[in-house]
N, C-alpha and C. Protein backbone atom coordinates (compact mmCIF):
# COMPACT_ATOMS: atom_id res chain seq x y z
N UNK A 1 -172.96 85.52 -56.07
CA UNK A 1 -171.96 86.56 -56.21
C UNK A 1 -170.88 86.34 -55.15
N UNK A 2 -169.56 86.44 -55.62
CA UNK A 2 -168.62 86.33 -54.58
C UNK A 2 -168.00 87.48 -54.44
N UNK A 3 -167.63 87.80 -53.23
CA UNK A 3 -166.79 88.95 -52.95
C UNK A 3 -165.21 89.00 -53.02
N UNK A 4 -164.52 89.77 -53.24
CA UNK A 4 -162.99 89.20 -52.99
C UNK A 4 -162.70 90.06 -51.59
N UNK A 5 -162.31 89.07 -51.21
CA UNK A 5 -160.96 89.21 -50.02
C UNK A 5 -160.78 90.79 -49.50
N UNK A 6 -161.45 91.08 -48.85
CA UNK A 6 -160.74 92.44 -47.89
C UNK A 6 -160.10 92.22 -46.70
N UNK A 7 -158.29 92.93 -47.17
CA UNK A 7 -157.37 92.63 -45.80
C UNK A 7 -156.93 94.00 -45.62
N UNK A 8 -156.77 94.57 -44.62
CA UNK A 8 -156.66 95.51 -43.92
C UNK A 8 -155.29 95.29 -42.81
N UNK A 9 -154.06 96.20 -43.21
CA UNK A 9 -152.94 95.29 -42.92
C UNK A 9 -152.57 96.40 -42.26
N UNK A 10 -151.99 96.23 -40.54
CA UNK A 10 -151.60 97.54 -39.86
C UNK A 10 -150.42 96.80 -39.77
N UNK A 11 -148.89 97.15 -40.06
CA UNK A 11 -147.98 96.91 -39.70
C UNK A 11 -147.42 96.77 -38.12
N UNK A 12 -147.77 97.97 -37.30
CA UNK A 12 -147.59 97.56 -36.36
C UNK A 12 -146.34 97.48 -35.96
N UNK A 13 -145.47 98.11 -36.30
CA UNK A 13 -143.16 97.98 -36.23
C UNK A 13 -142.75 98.88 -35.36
N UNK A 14 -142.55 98.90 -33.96
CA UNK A 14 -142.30 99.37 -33.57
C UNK A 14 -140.55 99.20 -33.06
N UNK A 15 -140.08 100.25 -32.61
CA UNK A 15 -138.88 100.40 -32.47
C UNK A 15 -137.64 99.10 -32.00
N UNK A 16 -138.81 98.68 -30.86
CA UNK A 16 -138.08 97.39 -30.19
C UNK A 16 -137.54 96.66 -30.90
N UNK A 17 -138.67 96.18 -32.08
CA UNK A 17 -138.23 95.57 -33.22
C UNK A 17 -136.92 95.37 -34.28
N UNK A 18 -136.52 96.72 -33.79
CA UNK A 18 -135.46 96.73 -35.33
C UNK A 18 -134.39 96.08 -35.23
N UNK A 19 -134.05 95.06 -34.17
CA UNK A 19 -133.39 94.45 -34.47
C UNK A 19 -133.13 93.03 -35.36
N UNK A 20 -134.96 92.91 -35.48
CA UNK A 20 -134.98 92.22 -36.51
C UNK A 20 -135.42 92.50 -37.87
N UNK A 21 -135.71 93.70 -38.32
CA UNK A 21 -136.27 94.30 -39.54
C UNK A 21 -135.52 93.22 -40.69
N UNK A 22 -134.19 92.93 -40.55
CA UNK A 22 -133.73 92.04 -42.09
C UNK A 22 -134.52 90.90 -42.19
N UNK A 23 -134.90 90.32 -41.26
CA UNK A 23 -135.38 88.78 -41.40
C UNK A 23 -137.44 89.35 -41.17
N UNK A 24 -137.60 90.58 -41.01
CA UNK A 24 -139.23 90.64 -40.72
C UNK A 24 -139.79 91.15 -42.12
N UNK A 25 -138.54 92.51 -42.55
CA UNK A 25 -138.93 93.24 -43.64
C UNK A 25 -139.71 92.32 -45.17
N UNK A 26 -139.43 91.23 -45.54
CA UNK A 26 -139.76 90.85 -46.28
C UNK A 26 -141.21 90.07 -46.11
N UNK A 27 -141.24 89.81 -44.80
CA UNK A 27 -142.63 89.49 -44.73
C UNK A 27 -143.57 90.13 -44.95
N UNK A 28 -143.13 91.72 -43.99
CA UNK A 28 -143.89 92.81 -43.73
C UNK A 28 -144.59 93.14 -45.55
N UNK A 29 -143.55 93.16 -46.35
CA UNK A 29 -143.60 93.29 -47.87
C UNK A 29 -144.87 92.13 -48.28
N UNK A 30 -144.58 91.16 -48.29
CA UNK A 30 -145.56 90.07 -48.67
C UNK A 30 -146.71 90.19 -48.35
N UNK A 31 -146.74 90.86 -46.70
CA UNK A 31 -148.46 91.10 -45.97
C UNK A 31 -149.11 92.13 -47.06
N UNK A 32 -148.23 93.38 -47.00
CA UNK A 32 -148.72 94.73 -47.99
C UNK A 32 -149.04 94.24 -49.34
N UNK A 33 -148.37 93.17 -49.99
CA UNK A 33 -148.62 92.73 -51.09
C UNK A 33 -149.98 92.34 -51.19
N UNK A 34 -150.61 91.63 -50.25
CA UNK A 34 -151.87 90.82 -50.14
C UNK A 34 -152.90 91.82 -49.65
N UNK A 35 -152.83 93.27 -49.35
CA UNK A 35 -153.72 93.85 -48.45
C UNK A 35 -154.66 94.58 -49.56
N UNK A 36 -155.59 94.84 -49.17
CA UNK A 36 -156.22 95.90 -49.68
C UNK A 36 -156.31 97.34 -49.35
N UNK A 37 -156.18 97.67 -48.31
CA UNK A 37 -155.24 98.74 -47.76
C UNK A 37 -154.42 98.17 -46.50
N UNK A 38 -153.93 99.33 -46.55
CA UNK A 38 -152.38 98.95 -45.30
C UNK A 38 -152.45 100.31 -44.70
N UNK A 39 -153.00 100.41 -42.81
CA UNK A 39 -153.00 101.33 -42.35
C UNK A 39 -151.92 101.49 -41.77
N UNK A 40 -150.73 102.43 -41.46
CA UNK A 40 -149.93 102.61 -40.58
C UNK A 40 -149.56 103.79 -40.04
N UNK A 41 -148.76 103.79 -38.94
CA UNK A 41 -148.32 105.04 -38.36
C UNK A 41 -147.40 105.72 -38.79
N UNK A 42 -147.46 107.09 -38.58
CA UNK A 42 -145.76 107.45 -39.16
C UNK A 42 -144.59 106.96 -38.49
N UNK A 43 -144.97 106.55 -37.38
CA UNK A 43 -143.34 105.57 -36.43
C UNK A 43 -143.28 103.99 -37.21
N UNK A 44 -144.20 103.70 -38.17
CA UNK A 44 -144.59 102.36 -38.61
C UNK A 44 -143.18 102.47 -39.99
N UNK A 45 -143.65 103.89 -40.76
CA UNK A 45 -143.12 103.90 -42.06
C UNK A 45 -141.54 104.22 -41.04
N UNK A 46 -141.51 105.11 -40.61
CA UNK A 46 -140.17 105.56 -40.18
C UNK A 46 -139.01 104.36 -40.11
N UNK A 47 -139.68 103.44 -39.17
CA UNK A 47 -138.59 102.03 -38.79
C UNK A 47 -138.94 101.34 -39.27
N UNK A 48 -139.86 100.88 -40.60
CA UNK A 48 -139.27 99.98 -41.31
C UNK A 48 -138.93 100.68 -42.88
N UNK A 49 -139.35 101.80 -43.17
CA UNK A 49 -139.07 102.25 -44.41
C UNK A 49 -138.06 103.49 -44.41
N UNK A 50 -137.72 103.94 -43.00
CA UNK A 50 -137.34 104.95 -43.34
C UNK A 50 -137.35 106.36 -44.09
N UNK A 51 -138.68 106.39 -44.01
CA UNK A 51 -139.75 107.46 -44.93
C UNK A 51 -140.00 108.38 -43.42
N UNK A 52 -140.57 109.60 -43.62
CA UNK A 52 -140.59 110.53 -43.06
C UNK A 52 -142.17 111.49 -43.00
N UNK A 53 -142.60 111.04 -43.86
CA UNK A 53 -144.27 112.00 -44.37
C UNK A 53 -144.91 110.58 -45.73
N UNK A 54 -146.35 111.15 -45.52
CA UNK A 54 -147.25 110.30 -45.90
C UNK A 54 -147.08 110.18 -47.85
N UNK A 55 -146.52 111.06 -47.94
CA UNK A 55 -145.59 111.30 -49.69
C UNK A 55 -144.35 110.27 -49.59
N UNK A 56 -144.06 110.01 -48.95
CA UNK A 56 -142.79 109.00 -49.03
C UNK A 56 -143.14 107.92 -49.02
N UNK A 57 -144.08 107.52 -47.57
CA UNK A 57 -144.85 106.58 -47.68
C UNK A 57 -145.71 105.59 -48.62
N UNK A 58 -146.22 106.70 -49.55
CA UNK A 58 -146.86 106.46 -50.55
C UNK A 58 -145.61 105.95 -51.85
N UNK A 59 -144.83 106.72 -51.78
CA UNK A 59 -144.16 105.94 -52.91
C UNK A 59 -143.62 104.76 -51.98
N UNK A 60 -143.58 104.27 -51.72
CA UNK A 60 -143.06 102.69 -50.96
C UNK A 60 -143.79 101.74 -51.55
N UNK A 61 -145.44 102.34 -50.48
CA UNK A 61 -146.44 101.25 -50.08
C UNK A 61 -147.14 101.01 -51.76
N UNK A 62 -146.92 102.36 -52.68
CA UNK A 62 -147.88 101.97 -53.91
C UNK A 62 -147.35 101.28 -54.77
N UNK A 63 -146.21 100.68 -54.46
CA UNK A 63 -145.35 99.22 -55.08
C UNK A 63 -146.24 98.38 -54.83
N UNK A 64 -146.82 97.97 -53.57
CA UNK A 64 -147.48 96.57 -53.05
C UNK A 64 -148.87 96.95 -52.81
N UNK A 65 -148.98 98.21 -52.49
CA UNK A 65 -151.07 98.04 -52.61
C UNK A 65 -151.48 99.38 -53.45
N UNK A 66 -152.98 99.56 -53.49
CA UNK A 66 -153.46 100.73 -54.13
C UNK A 66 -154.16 101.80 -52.94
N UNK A 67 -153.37 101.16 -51.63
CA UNK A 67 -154.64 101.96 -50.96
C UNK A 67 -153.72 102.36 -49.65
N UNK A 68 -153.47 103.43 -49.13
CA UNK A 68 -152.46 103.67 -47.73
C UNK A 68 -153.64 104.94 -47.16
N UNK A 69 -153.45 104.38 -45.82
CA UNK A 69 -153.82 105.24 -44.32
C UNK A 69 -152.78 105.09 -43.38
N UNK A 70 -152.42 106.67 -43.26
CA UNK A 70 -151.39 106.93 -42.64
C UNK A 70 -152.20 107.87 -41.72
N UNK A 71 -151.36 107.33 -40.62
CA UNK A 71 -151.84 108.10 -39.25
C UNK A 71 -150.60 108.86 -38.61
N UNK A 72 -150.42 110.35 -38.53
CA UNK A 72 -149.52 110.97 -37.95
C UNK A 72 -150.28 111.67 -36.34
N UNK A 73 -150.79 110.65 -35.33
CA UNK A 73 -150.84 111.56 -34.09
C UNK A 73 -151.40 112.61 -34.61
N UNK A 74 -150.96 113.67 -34.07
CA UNK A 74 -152.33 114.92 -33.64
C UNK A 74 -151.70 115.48 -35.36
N UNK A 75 -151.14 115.47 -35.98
CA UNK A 75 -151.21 116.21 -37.59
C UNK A 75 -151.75 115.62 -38.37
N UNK A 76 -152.83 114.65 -37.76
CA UNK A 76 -154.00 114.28 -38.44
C UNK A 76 -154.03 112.82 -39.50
N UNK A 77 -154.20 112.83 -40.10
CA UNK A 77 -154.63 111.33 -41.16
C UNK A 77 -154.66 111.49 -42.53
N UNK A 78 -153.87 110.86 -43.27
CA UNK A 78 -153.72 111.27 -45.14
C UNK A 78 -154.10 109.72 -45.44
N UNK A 79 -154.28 110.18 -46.73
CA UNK A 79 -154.96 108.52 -47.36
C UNK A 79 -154.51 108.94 -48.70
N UNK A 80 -153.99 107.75 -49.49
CA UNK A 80 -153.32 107.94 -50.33
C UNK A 80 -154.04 107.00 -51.08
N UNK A 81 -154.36 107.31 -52.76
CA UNK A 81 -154.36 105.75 -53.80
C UNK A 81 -154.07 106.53 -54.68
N UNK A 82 -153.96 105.98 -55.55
CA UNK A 82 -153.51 105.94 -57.25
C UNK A 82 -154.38 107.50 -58.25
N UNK A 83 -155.84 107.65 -57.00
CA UNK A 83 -156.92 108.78 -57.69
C UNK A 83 -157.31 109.65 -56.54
N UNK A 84 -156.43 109.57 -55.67
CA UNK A 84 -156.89 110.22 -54.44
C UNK A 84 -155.77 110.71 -53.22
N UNK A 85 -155.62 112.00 -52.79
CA UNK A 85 -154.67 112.17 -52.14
C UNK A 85 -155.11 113.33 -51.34
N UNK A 86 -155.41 112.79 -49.97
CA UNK A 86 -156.52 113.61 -48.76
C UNK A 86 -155.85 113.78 -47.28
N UNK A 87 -155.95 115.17 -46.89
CA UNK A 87 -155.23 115.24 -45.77
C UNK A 87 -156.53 115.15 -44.71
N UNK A 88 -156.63 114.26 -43.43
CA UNK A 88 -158.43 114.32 -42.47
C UNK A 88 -157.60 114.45 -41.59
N UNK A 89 -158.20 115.75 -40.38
CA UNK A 89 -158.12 116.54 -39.07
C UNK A 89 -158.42 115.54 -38.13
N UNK A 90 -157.57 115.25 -36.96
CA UNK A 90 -158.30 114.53 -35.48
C UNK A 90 -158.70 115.07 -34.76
N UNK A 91 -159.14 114.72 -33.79
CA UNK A 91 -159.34 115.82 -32.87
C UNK A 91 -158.62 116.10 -31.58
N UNK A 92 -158.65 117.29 -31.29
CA UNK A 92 -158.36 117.54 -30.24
C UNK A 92 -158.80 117.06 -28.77
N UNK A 93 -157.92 116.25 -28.16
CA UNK A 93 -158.34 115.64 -26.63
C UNK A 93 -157.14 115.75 -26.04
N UNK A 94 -157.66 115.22 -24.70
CA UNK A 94 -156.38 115.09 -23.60
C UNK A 94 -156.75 113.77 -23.63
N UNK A 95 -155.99 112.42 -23.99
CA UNK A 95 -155.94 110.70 -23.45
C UNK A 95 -155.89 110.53 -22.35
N UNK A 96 -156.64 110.01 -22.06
CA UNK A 96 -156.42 109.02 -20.63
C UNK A 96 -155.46 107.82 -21.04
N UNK A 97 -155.64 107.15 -22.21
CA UNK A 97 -155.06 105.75 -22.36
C UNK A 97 -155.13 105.81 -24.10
N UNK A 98 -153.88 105.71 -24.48
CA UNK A 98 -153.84 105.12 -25.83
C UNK A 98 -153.98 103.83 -26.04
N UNK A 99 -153.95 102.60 -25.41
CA UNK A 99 -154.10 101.41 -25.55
C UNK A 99 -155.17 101.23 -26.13
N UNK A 100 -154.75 100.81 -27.67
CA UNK A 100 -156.16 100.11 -28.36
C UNK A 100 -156.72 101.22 -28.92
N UNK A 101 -155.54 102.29 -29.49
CA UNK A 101 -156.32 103.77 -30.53
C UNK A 101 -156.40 102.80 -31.85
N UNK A 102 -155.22 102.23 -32.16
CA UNK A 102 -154.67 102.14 -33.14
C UNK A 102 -155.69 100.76 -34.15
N UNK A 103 -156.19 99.74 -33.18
CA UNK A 103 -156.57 98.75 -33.53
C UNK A 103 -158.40 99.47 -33.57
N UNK A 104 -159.25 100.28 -32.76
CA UNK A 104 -160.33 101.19 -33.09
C UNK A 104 -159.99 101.93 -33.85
N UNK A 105 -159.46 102.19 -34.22
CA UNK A 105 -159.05 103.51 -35.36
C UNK A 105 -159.36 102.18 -36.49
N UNK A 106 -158.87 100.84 -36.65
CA UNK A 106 -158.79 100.15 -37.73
C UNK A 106 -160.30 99.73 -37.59
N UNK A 107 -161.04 99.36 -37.12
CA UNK A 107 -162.42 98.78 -36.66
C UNK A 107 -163.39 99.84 -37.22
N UNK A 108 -162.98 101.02 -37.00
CA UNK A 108 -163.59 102.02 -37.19
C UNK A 108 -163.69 101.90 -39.44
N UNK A 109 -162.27 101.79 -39.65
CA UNK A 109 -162.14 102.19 -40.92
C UNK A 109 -163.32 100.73 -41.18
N UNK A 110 -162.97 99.54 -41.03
CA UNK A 110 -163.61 98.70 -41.57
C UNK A 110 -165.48 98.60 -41.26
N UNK A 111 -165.48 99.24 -40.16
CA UNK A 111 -166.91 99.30 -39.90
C UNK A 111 -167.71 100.06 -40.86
N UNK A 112 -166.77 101.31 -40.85
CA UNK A 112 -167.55 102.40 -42.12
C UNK A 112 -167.34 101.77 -43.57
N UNK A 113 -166.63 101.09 -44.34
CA UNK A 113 -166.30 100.25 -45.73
C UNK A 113 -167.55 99.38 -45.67
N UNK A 114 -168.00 98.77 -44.29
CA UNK A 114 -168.57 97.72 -44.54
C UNK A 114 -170.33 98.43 -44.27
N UNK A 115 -170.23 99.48 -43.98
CA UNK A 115 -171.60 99.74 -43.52
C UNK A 115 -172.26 100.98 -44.93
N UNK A 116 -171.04 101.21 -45.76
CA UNK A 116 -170.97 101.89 -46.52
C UNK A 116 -171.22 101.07 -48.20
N UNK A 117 -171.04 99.78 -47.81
CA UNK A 117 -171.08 98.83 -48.88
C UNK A 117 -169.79 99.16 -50.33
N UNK A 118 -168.74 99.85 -49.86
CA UNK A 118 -167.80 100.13 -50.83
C UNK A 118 -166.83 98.47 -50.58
N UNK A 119 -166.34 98.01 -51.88
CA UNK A 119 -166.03 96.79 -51.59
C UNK A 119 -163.81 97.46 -52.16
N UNK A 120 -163.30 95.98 -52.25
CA UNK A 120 -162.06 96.31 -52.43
C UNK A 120 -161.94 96.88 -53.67
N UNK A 121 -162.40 96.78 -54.78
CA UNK A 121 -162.52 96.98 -55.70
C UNK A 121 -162.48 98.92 -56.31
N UNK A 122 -163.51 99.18 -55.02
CA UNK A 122 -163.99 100.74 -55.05
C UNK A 122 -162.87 101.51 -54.35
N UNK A 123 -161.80 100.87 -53.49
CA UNK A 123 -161.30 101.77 -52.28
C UNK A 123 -159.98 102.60 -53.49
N UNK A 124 -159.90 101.73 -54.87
CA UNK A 124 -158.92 102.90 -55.00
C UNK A 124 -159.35 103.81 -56.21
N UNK A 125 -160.62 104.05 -55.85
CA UNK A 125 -161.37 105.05 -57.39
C UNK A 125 -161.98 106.04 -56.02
N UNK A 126 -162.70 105.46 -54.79
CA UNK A 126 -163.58 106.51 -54.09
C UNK A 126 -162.60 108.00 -54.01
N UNK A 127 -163.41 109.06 -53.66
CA UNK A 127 -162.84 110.28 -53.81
C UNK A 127 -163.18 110.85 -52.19
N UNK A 128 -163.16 111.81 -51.72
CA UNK A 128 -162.92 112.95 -51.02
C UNK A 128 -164.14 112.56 -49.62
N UNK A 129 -165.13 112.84 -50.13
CA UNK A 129 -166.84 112.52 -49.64
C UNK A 129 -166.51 111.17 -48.94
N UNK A 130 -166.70 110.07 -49.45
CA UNK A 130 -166.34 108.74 -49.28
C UNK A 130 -165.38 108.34 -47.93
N UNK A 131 -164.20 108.90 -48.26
CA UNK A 131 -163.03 109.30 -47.48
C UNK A 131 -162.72 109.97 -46.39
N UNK A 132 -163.66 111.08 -46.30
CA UNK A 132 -164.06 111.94 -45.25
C UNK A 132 -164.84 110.98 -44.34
N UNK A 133 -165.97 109.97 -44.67
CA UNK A 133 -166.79 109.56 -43.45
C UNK A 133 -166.33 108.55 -42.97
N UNK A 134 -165.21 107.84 -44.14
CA UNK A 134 -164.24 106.98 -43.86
C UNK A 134 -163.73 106.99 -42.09
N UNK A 135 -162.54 108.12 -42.91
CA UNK A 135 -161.65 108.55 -41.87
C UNK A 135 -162.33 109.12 -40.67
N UNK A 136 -163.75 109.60 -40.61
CA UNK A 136 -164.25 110.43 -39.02
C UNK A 136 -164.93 109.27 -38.63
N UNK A 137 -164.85 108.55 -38.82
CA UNK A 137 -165.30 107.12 -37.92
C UNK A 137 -164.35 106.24 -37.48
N UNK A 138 -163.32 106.18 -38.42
CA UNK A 138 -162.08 105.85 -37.87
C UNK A 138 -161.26 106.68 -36.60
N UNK A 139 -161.08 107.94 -36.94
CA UNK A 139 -161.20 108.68 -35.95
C UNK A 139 -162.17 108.91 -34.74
N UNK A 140 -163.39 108.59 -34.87
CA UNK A 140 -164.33 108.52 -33.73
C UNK A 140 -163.90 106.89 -32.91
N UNK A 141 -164.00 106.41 -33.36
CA UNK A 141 -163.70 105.00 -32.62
C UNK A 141 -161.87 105.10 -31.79
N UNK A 142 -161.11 105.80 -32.55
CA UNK A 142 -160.16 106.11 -31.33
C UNK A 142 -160.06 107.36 -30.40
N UNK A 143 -160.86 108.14 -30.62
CA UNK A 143 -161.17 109.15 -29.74
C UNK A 143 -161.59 108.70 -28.75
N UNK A 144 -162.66 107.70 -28.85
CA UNK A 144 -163.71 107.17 -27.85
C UNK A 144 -162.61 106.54 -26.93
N UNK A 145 -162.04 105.92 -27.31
CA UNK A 145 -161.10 104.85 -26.60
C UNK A 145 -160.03 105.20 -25.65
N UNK A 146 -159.50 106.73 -26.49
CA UNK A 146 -158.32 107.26 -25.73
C UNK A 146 -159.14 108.18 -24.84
N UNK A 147 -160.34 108.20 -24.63
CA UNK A 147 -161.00 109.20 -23.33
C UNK A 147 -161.31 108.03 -22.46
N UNK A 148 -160.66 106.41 -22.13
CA UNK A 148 -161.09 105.47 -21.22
C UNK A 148 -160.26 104.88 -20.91
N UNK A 149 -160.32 104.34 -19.99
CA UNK A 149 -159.17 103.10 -19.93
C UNK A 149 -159.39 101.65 -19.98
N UNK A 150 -160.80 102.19 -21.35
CA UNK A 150 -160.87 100.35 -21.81
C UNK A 150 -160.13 100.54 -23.01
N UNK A 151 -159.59 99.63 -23.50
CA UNK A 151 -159.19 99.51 -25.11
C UNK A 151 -160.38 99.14 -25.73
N UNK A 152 -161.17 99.14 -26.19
CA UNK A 152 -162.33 98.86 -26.97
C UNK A 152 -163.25 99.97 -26.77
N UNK A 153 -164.47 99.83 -27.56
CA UNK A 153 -165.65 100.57 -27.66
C UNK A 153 -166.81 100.36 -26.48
N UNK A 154 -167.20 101.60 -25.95
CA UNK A 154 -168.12 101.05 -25.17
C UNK A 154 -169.63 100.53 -26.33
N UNK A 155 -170.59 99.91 -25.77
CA UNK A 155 -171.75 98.97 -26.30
C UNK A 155 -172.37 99.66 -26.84
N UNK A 156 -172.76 101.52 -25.48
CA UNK A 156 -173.52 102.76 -25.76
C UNK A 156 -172.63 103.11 -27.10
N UNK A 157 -171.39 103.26 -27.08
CA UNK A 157 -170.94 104.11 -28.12
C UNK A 157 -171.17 103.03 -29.72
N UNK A 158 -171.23 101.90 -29.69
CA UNK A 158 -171.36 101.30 -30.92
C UNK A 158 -172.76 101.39 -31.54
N UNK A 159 -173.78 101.70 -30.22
CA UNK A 159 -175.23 101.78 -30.41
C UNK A 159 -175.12 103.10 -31.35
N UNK A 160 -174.67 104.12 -31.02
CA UNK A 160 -174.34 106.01 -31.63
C UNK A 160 -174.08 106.13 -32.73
N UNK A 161 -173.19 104.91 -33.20
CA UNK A 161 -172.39 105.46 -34.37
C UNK A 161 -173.10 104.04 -35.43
């Protein structure tokens, strides 16, 4: 049995950037084309799409994939596909260090897909349930991170979850 291809594509565009968005934008397009989901921030959609909320977003990104995680900071996490449209709560903390939310937040999503045995195939039919343990593991893995000033997971905390 072969599996297909799970890519998990965080854009990653931050402001500095925009001075090259004409010559990046089309790549950025090509990556989303190939992904199976595409997580990004709302500062992600803002400067390169010029979108504003995870509804805008969605009409962009559902040109090139079936699957968007959008992360808005403390107004929480929406996930968008074609059969599914979910708003998930973060939590409340004070950070010590954001360094390395963004890339645990992604570790997190793929840890739970993969420990969950949902393949690319499933991510744009799963519903609500699915999505929920999705996203609070994704969310647990950057919680953990922004209460330290390691960027990564501690060993204890990978043992927990």
């Amino acid at each position: 049995m072969t599996m297909a291809l799970f890519v998990l594509y965080d854009p990653n565009f931050r402001k500095s950037h925009l001075s090259e968005l004409g010559s990046l934008k089309p790549l950025i397009v090509e990556n989303m084309r190939m992904s199976s989901l595409i997580r990004g921030s709302d500062e992600d959609f803002v400067n390169i799409f010029r979108v504003n909320s995870a509804d805008e977003a969605w009409e962009v990104v559902r040109n090139y994939s079936s699957c968007l995680v959008y992360t808005a900071n403390t107004e929480g996490v929406y996930v968008r596909t074609n059969t599914f449209s979910g708003k998930f709560p973060v939590k409340s903390i004070t950070p010590v260090s954001t360094i390395g939310a963004g890339d645990n937040f992604n570790a997190g999503i793929l840890t739970s897909i993969y420990r969950n045995n949902i393949t690319r195939d499933q991510l744009a039919t799963i519903g609500s349930n699915e999505w929920k343990i999705i996203i609070e593991t994704a969310v647990d893995f950057a919680t953990h991170v922004c209460l330290s000033y390691e960027n990564y997971i501690s060993a204890e905390f990978a043992k927990s979850v």
